[in-house]
Protein backbone atom coordinates (compact mmCIF):
# COMPACT_ATOMS: atom_id res chain seq x y z
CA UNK A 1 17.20 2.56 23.04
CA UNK A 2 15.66 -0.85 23.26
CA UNK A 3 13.19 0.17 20.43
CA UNK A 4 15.63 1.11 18.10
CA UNK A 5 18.27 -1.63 17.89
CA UNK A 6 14.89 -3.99 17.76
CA UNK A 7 13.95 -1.65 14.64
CA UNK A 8 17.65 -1.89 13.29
CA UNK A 9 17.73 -5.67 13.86
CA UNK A 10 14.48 -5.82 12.47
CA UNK A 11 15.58 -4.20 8.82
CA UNK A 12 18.44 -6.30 8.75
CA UNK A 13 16.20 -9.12 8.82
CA UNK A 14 13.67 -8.63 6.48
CA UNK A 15 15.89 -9.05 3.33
CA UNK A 16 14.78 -7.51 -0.34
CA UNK A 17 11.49 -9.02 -1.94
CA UNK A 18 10.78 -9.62 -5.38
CA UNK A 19 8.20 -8.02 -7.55
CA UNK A 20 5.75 -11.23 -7.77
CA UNK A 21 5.86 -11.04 -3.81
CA UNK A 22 4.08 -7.58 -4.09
CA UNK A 23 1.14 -9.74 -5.00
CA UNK A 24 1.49 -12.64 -3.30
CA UNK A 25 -1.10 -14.01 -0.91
CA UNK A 26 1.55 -16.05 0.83
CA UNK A 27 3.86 -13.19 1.30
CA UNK A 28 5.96 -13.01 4.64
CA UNK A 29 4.36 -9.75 5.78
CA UNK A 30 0.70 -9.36 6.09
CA UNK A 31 -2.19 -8.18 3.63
CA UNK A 32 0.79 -7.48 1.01
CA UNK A 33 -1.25 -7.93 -1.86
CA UNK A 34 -3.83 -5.56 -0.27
CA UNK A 35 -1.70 -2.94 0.34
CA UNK A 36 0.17 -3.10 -3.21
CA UNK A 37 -3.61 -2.72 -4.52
CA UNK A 38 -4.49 -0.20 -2.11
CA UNK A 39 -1.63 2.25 -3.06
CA UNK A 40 -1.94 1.62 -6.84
CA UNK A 41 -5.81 2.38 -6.45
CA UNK A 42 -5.14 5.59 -4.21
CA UNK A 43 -2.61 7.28 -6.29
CA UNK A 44 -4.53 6.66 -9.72
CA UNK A 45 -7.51 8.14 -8.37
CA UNK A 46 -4.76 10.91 -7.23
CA UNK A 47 -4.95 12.12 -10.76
CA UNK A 48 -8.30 11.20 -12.11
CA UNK A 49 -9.61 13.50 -9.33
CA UNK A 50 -9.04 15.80 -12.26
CA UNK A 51 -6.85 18.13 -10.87
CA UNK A 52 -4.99 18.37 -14.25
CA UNK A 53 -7.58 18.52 -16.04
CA UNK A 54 -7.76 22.44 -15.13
CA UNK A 55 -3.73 22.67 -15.05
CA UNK A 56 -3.51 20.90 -18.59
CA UNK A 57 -6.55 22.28 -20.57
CA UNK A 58 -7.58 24.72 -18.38
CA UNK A 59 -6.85 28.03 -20.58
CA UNK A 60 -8.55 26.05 -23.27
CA UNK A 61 -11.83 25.06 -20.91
CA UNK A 62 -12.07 28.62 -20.26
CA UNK A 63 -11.44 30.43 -22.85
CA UNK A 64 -14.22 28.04 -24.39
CA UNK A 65 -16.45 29.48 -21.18
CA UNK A 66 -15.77 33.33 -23.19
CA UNK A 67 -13.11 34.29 -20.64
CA UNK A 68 -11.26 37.16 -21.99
CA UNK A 69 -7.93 36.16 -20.58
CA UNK A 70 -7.71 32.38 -19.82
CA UNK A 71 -3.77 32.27 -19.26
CA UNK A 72 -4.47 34.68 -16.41
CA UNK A 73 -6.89 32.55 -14.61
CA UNK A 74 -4.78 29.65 -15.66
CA UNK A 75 -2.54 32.32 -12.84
CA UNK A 76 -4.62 32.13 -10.42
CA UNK A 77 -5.28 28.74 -10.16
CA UNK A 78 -1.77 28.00 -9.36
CA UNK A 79 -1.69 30.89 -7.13
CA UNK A 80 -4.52 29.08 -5.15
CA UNK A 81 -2.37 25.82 -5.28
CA UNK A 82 0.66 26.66 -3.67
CA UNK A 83 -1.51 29.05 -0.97
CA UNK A 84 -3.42 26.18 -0.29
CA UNK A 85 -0.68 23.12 -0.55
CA UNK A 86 0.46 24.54 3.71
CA UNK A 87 -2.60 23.47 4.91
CA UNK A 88 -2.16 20.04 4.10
CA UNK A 89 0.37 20.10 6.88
CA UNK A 90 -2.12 21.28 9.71
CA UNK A 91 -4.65 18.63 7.98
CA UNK A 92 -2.22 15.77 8.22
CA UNK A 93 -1.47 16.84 11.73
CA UNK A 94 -4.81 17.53 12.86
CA UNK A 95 -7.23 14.77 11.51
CA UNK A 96 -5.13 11.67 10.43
CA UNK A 97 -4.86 10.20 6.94
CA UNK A 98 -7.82 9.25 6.08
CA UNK A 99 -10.49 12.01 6.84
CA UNK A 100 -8.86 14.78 4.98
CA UNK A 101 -8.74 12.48 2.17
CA UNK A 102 -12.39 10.93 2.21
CA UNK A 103 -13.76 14.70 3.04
CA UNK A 104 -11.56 16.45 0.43
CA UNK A 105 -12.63 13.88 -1.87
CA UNK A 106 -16.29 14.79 -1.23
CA UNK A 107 -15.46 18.91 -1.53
CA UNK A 108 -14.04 18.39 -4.79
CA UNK A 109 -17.03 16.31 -5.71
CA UNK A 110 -18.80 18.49 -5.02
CA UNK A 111 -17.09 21.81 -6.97
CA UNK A 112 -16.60 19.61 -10.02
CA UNK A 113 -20.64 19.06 -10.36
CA UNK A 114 -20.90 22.82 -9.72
CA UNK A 115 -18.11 23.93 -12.77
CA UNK A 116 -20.10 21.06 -14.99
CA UNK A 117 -23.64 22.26 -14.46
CA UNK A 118 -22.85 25.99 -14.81
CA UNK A 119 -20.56 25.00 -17.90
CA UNK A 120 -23.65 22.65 -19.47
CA UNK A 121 -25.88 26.02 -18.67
CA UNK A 122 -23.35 28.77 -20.06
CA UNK A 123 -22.87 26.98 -23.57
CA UNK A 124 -26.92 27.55 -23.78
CA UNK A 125 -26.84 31.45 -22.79
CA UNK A 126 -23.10 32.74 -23.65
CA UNK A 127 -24.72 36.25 -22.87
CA UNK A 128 -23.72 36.68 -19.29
CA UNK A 129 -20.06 36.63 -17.92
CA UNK A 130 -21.38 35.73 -14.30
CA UNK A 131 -21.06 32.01 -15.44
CA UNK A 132 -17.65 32.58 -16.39
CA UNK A 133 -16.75 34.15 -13.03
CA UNK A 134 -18.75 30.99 -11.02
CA UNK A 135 -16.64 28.62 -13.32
CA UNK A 136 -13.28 30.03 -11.85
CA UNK A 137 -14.64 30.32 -8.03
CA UNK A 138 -15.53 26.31 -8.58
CA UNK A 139 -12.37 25.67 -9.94
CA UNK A 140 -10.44 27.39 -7.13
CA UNK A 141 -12.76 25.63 -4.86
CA UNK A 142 -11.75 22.56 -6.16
CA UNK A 143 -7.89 23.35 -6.44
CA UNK A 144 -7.95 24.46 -2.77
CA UNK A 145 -9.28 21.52 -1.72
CA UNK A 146 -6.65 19.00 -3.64
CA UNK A 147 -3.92 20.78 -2.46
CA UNK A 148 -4.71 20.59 1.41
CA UNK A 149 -5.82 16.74 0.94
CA UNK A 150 -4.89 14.90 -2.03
CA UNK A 151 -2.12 16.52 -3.16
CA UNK A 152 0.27 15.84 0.02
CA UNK A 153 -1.61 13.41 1.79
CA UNK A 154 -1.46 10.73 -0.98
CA UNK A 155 1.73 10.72 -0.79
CA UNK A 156 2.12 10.15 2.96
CA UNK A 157 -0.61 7.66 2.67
CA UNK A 158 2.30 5.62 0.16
CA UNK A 159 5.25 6.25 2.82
CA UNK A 160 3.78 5.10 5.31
CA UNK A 161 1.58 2.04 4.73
CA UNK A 162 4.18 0.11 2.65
CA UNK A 163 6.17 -2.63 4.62
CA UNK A 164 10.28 -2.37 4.92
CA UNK A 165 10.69 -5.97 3.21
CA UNK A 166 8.60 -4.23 0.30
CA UNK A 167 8.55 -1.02 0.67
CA UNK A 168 10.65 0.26 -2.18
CA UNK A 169 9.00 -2.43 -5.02
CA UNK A 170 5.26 -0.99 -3.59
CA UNK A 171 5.94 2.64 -3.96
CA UNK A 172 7.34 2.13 -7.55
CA UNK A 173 4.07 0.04 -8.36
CA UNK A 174 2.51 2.87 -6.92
CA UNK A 175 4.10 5.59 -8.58
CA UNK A 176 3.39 4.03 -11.50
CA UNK A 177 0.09 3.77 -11.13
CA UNK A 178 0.17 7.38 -10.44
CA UNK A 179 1.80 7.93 -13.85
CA UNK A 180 -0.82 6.04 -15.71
CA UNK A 181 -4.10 7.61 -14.65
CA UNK A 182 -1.70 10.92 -15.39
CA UNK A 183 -1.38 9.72 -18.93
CA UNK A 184 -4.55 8.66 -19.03
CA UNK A 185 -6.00 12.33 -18.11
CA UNK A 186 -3.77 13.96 -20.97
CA UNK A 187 -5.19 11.12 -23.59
CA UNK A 188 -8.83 11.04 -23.17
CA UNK A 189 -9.21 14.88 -21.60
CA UNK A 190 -9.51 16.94 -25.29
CA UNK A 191 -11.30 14.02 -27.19
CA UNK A 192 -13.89 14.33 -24.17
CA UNK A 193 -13.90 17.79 -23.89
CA UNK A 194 -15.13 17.81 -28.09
CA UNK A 195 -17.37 15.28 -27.28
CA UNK A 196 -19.22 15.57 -24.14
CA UNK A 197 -17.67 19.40 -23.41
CA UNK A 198 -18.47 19.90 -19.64
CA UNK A 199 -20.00 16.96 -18.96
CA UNK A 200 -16.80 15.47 -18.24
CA UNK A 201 -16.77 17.15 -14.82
CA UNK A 202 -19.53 14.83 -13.89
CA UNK A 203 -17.40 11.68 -14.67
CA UNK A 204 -14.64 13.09 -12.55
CA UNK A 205 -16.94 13.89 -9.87
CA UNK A 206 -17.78 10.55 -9.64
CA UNK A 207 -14.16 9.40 -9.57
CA UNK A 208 -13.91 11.49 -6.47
CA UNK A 209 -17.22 9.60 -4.83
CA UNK A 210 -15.30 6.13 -5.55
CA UNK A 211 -12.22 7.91 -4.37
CA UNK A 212 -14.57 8.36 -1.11
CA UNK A 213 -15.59 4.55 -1.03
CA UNK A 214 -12.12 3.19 -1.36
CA UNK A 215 -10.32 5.18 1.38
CA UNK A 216 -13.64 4.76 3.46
CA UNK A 217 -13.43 0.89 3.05
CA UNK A 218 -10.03 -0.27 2.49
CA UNK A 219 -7.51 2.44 4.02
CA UNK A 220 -6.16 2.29 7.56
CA UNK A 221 -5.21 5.10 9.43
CA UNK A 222 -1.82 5.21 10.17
CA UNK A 223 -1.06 8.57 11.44
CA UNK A 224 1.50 8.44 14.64
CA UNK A 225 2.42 4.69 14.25
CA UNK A 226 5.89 3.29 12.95
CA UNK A 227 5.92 0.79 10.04
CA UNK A 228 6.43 -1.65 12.52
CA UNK A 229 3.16 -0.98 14.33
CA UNK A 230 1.67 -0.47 11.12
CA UNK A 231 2.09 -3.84 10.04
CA UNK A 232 0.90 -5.51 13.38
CA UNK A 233 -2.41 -3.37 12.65
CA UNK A 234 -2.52 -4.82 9.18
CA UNK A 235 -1.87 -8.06 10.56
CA UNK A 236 -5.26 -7.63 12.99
CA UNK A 237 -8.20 -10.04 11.15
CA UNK A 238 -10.96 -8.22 13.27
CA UNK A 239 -9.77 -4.68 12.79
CA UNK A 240 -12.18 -2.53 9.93
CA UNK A 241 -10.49 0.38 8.28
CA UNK A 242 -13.10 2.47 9.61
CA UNK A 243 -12.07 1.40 13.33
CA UNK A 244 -8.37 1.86 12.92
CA UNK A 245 -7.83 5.18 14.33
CA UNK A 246 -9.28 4.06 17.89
CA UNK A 247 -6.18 1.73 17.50
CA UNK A 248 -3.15 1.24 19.69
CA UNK A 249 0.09 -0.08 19.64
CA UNK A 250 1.18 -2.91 22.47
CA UNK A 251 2.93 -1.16 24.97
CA UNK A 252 1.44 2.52 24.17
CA UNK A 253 -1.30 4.10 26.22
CA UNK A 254 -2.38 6.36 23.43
CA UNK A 255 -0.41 6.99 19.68
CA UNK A 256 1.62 9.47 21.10
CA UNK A 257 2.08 8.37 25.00
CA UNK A 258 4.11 4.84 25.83
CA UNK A 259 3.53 2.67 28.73
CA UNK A 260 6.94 3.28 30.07
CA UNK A 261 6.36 0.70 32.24
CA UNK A 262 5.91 -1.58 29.76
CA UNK A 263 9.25 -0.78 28.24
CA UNK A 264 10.74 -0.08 31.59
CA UNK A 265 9.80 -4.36 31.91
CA UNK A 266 11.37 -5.05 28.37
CA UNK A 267 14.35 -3.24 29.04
CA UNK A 268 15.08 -5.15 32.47
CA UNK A 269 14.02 -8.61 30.97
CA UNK A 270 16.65 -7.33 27.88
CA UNK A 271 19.08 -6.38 30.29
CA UNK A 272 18.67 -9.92 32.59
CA UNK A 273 19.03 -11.56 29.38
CA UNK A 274 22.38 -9.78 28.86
CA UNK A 275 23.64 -10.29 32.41
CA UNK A 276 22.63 -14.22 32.27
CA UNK A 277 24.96 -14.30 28.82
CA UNK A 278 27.89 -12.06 30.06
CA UNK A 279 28.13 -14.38 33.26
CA UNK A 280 27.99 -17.62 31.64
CA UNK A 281 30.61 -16.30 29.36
CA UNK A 282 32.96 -15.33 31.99
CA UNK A 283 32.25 -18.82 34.25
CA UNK A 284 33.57 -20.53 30.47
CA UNK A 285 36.44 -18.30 30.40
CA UNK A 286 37.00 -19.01 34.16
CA UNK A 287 36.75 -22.54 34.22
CA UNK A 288 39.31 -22.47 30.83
CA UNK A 289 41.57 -20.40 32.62
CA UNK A 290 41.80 -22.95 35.64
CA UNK A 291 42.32 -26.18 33.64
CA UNK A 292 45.79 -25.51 33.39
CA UNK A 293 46.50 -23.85 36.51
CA UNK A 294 45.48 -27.08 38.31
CA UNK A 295 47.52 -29.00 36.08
CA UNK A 296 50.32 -26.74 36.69
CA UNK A 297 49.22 -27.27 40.55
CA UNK A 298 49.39 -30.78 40.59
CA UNK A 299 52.99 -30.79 38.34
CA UNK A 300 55.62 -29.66 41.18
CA UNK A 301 54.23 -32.10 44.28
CA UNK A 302 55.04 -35.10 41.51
CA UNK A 303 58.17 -33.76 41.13
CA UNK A 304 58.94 -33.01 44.64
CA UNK A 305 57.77 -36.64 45.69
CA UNK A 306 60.01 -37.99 42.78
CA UNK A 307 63.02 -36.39 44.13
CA UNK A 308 62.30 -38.03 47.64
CA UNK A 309 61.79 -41.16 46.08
CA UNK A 310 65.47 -40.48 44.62
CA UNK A 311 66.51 -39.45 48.18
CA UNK A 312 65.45 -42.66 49.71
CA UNK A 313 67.11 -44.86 46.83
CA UNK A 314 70.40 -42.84 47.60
């Protein structure tokens, strides 16, 4: 109970921010500026892992690999999405934040050099349909793999990273980000394909092996903390991104089990504190309350003595 009306007192102090605050050095809550960056970066690499490159052009990268019916693998592909997207659930759960993301990353990496080099081969021997059929298993590969880590988990990365003062301005600069390297993929995607043809999966692989490097370097995990823990992590000059997960809270034993004798202490010193205030109130309202009984006290013996007085004159 303690925790929470800190947490609600907490919100109703950290007021709105503005935009230039988002990349600030000097802003109120720490490594702003770094996290602003760091959730722009993630979420355009988000989409230049090139998982629309197979859901925007794909029926016209395959049909150009001599598959009979592109539209229906264009079928599967999203069948293998949405099979795939539940596992990014159990991922989340399981491993944190940042492995799923730095190994599915990697996976994809390594499916996208697999669908280039077989497409480079196939436009050289059209003959046989086994590249074809390799093309759509390292596509699926691929797919499967964005949907269990980059697909969800990018998007918990944003929620939960962000501070509450700027929070809201952070995910929209994120978001945006997200929009641009989206753009970015429908622009460039069929003046590359005439170009360089398959050997644009090798650019996007390498996307995914800086994706690798920036989670790797610059993101913290922040699976089973609060924001408010978050930010004290953030806050921590010695603490590498790579080191975060052994991290814990003050006044937790592990990320999911609190000291409650920690809070047991906080609690009493809260509810001291409370006691203190409630009795120095009442000795105020105590001591007000007697002022003028005493002077109503002290009014009837000056009376009584002034009567006497009258007695003795009479």
């Amino acid at each position: 109970m303690h925790e929470m009306k800190e947490v609600l007192s907490l919100e109703r102090q950290t007021g709105r921010a503005s935009w230039i605050e988002c990349f600030s050095r000097k802003a109120k809550v720490p490594k702003t500026r770094y996290r602003t960056l760091l959730g722009m970066g993630i979420h355009f690499l988000q989409q230049w892992t090139g998982i629309n490159y197979f859901f925007y052009y794909g029926a016209t990268v395959f049909a150009s690999a001599k598959i009979k019916d592109p539209l229906m693998t264009q079928l599967i592909l999203g069948s293998v999405n949405v099979a795939t997207s539940f596992l990014g659930v159990y991922f989340a759960d399981k491993l944190g934040r940042r492995w799923p993301l730095i190994l599915g990353a990697a996976w994809q990496a390594l499916w996208l050099l697999i669908f280039a080099s077989i497409g480079a081969v196939s436009r050289r021997d059209e003959s046989s349909p086994a590249f074809g059929i390799a093309m759509i298993v390292a596509a699926c590969m691929f797919i499967a793999s964005f949907a269990a880590t980059w697909g969800p988990i990018a998007w918990v990365v944003m929620g939960e990273t962000f501070a509450l003062r700027t929070r809201a301005k952070q995910a929209s600069l994120a978001t945006a980000a997200n929009w641009m390297g989206n753009f970015l993929i429908g622009l460039l995607t069929p003046h590359a394909d005439g170009a360089i043809s398959y050997s644009f999966g090798f650019i996007l692989a390498g996307m995914n092996l800086i994706a690798v490097a920036v989670v790797w370097l610059f993101l913290y995990e922040s699976s089973l903390l609060s924001l408010e823990s978050v930010d004290i992590m953030y806050s921590i000059q010695d603490l590498s991104p790579w080191e975060s997960a052994h991290w814990v809270p003050p006044g937790y034993l592990t990320r999911l089990t609190r000291d409650e004798q920690h809070f047991r202490d906080v609690d009493i010193k809260s509810a001291n504190l409370s006691e203190l205030t409630q009795e120095t109130v009442e000795l105020a309202s105590k001591d007000g309350s007697e002022k003028p009984d005493e002077k109503n006290a002290q009014g009837p013996p000056m009376e009584m003595e002034t009567k006497k007085d009258k007695c003795g004159i009479c």
